[in-house]
C-alpha atoms as a PDB file:
ATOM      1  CA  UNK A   1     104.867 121.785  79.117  1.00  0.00           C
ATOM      2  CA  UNK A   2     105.216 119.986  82.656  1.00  0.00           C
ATOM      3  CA  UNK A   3     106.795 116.576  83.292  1.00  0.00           C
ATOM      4  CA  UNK A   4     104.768 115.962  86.661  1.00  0.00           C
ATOM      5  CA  UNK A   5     103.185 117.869  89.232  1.00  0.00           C
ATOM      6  CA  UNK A   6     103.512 116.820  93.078  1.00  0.00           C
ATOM      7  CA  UNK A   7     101.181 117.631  95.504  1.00  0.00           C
ATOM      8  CA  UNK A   8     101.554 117.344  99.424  1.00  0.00           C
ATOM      9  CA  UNK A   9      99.170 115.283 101.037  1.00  0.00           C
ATOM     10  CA  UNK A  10      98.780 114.581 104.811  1.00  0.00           C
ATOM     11  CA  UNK A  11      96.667 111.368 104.564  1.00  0.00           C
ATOM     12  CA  UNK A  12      98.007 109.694 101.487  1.00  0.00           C
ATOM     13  CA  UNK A  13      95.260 106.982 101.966  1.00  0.00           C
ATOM     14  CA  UNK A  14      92.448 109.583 101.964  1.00  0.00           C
ATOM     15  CA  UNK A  15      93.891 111.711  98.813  1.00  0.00           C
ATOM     16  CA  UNK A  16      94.637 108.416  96.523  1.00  0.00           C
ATOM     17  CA  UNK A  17      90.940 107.509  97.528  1.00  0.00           C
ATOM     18  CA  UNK A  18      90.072 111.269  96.179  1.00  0.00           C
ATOM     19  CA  UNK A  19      92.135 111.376  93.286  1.00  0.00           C
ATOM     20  CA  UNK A  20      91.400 107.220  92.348  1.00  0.00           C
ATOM     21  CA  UNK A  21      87.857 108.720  92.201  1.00  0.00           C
ATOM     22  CA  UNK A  22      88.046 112.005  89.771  1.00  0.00           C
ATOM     23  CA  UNK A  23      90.900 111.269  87.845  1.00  0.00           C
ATOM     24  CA  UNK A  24      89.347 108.001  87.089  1.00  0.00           C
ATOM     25  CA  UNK A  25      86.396 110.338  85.617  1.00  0.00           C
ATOM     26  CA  UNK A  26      88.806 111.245  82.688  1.00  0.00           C
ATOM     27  CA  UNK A  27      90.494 107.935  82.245  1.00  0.00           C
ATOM     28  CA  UNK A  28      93.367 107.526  84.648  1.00  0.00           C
ATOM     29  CA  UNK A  29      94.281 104.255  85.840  1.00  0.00           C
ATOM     30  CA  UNK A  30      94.199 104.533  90.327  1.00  0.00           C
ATOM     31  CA  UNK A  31      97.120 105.777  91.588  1.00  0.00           C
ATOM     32  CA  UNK A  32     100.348 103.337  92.496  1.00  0.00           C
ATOM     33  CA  UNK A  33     101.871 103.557  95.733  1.00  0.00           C
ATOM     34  CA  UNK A  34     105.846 103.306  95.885  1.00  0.00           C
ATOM     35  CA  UNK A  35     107.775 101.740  98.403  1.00  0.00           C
ATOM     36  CA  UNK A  36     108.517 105.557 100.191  1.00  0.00           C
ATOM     37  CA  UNK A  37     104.394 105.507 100.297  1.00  0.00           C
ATOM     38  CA  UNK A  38     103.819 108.235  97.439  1.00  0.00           C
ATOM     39  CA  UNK A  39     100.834 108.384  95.186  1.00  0.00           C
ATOM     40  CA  UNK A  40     101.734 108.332  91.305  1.00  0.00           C
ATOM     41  CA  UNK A  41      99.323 108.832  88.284  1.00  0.00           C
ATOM     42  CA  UNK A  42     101.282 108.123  85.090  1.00  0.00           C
ATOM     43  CA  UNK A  43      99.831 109.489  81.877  1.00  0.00           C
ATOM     44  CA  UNK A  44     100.961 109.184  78.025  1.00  0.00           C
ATOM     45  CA  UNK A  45     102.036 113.007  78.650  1.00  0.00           C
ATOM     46  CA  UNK A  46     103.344 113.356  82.685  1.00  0.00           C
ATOM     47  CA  UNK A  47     102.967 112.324  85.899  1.00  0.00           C
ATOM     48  CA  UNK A  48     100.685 113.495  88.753  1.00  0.00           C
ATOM     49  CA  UNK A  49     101.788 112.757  92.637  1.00  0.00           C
ATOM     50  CA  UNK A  50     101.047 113.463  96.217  1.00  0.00           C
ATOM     51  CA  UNK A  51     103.251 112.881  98.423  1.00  0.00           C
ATOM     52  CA  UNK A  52     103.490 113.877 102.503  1.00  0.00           C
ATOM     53  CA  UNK A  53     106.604 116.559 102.574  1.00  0.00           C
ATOM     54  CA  UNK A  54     109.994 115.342 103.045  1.00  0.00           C
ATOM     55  CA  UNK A  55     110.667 118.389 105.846  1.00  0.00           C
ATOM     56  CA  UNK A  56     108.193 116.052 107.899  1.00  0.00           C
ATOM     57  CA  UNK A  57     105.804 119.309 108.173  1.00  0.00           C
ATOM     58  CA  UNK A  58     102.239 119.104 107.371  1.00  0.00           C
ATOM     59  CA  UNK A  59     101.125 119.748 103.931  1.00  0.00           C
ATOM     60  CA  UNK A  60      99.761 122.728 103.002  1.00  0.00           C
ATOM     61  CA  UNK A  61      97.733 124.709  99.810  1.00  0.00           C
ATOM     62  CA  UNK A  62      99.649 127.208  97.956  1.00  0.00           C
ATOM     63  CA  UNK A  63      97.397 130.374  98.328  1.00  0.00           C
ATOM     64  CA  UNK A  64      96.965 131.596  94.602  1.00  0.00           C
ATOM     65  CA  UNK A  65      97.810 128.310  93.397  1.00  0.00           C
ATOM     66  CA  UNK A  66      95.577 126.408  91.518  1.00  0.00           C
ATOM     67  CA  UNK A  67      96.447 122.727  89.458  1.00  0.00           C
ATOM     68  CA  UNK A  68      93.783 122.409  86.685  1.00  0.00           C
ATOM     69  CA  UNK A  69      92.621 118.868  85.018  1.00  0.00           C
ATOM     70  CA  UNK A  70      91.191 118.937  81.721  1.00  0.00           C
ATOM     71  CA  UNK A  71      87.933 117.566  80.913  1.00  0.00           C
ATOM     72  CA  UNK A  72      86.510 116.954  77.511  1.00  0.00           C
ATOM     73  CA  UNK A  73      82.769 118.033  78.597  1.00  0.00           C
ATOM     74  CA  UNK A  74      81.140 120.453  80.772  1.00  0.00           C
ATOM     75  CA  UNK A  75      79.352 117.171  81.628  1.00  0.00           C
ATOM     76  CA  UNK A  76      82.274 115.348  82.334  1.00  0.00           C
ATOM     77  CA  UNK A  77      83.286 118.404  84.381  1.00  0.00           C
ATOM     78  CA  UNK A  78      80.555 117.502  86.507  1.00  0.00           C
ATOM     79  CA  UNK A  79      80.851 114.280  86.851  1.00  0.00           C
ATOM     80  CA  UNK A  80      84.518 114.619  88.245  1.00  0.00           C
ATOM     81  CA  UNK A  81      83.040 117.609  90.762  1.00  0.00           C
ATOM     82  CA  UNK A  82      80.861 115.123  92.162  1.00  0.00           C
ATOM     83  CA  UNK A  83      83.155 112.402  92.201  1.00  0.00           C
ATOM     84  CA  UNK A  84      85.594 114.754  94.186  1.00  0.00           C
ATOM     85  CA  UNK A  85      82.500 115.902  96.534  1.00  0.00           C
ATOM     86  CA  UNK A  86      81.692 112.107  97.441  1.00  0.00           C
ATOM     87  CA  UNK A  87      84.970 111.442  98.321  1.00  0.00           C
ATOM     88  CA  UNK A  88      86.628 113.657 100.349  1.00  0.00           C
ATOM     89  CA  UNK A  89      86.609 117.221  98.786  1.00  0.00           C
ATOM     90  CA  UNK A  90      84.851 120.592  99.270  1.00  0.00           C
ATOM     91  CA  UNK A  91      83.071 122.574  96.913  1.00  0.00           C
ATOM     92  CA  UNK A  92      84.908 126.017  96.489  1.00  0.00           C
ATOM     93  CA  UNK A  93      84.649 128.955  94.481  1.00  0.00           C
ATOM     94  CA  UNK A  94      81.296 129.858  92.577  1.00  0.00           C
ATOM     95  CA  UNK A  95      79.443 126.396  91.218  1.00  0.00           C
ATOM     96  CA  UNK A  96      80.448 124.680  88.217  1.00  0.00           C
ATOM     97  CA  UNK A  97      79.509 126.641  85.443  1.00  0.00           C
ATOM     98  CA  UNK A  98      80.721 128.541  82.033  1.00  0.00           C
ATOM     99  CA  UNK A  99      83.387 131.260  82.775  1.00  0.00           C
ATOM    100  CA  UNK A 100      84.015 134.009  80.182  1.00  0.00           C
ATOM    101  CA  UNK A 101      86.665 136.500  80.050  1.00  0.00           C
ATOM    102  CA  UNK A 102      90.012 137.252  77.745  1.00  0.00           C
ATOM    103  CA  UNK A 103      88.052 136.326  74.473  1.00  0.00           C
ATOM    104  CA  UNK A 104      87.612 133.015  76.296  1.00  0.00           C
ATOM    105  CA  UNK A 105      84.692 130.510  77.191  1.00  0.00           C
ATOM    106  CA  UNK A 106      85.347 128.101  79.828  1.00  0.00           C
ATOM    107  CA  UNK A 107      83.612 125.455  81.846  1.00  0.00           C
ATOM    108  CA  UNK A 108      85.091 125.321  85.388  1.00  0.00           C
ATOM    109  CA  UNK A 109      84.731 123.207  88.374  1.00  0.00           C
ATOM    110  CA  UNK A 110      86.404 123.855  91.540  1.00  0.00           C
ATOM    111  CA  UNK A 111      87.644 121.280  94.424  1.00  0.00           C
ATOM    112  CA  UNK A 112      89.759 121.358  97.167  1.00  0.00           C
ATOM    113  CA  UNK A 113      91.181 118.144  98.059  1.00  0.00           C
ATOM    114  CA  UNK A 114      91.481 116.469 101.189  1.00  0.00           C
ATOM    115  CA  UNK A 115      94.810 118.346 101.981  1.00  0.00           C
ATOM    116  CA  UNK A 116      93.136 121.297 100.859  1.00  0.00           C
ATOM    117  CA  UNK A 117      94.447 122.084  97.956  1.00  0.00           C
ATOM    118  CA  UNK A 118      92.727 123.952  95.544  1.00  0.00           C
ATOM    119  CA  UNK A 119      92.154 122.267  92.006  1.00  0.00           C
ATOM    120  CA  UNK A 120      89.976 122.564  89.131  1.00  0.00           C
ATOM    121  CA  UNK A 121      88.064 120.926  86.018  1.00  0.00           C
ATOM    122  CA  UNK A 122      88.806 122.777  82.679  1.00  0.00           C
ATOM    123  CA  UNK A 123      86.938 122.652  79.408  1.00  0.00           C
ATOM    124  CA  UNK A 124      87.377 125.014  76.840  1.00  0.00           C
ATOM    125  CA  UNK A 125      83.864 125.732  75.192  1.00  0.00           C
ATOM    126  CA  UNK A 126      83.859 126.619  71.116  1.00  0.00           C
END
């Protein structure tokens, strides 16, 4: 459904050092910085980036927005929370855990990154 998803960032350094870390929990290479000093992830399927904003502003999180990675395991969810914990994000929303609602089971784990913004581990539970 999506090409790529950018993110702002306001320390590039400190958010590829995040990202490097739980993203490599699910089997992405570390992020590649281009000569305009963006972060890319490149996938068989899109793209995930951070980049500072172009209106020279700081970054900020969307309120009510949310960018969800998924994770093949409620262990591997896990893994990837404390990944993101040891380097550089903050625990938010309840603890990782199952999630049920809409005829759905989930497995959720919630991080915001360095920048603050607000992301998640999803695993969809039989």
């Amino acid at each position: 459904m999506f090409s790529h998803i950018m993110l702002g960032a306001n320390d590039i350094d400190a958010s590829k050092t995040f990202y490097d870390a739980i993203l490599g929990v699910v089997g992405c290479k570390p992020g590649v910085i281009d000569p305009k000093g963006r972060c890319f992830y490149f996938t068989k399927t899109g793209t995930f980036a951070l980049s500072k904003p172009i209106n020279g502003q700081p970054a900020s999180c969307g309120n009510g927005s949310t960018i969800g990675f998924a994770v093949e395991s409620p262990e591997q969810a896990d893994a990837w929370h404390a990944a993101g914990l040891a380097n550089g994000g903050v625990t938010c929303e309840d603890p990782p855990g199952v999630r049920e609602g809409g005829g759905m089971k989930l497995y959720l784990a919630y991080l915001r990154d360095p920048s603050g913004n607000k992301i998640c581990a999803m695993h969809r539970m039989p």
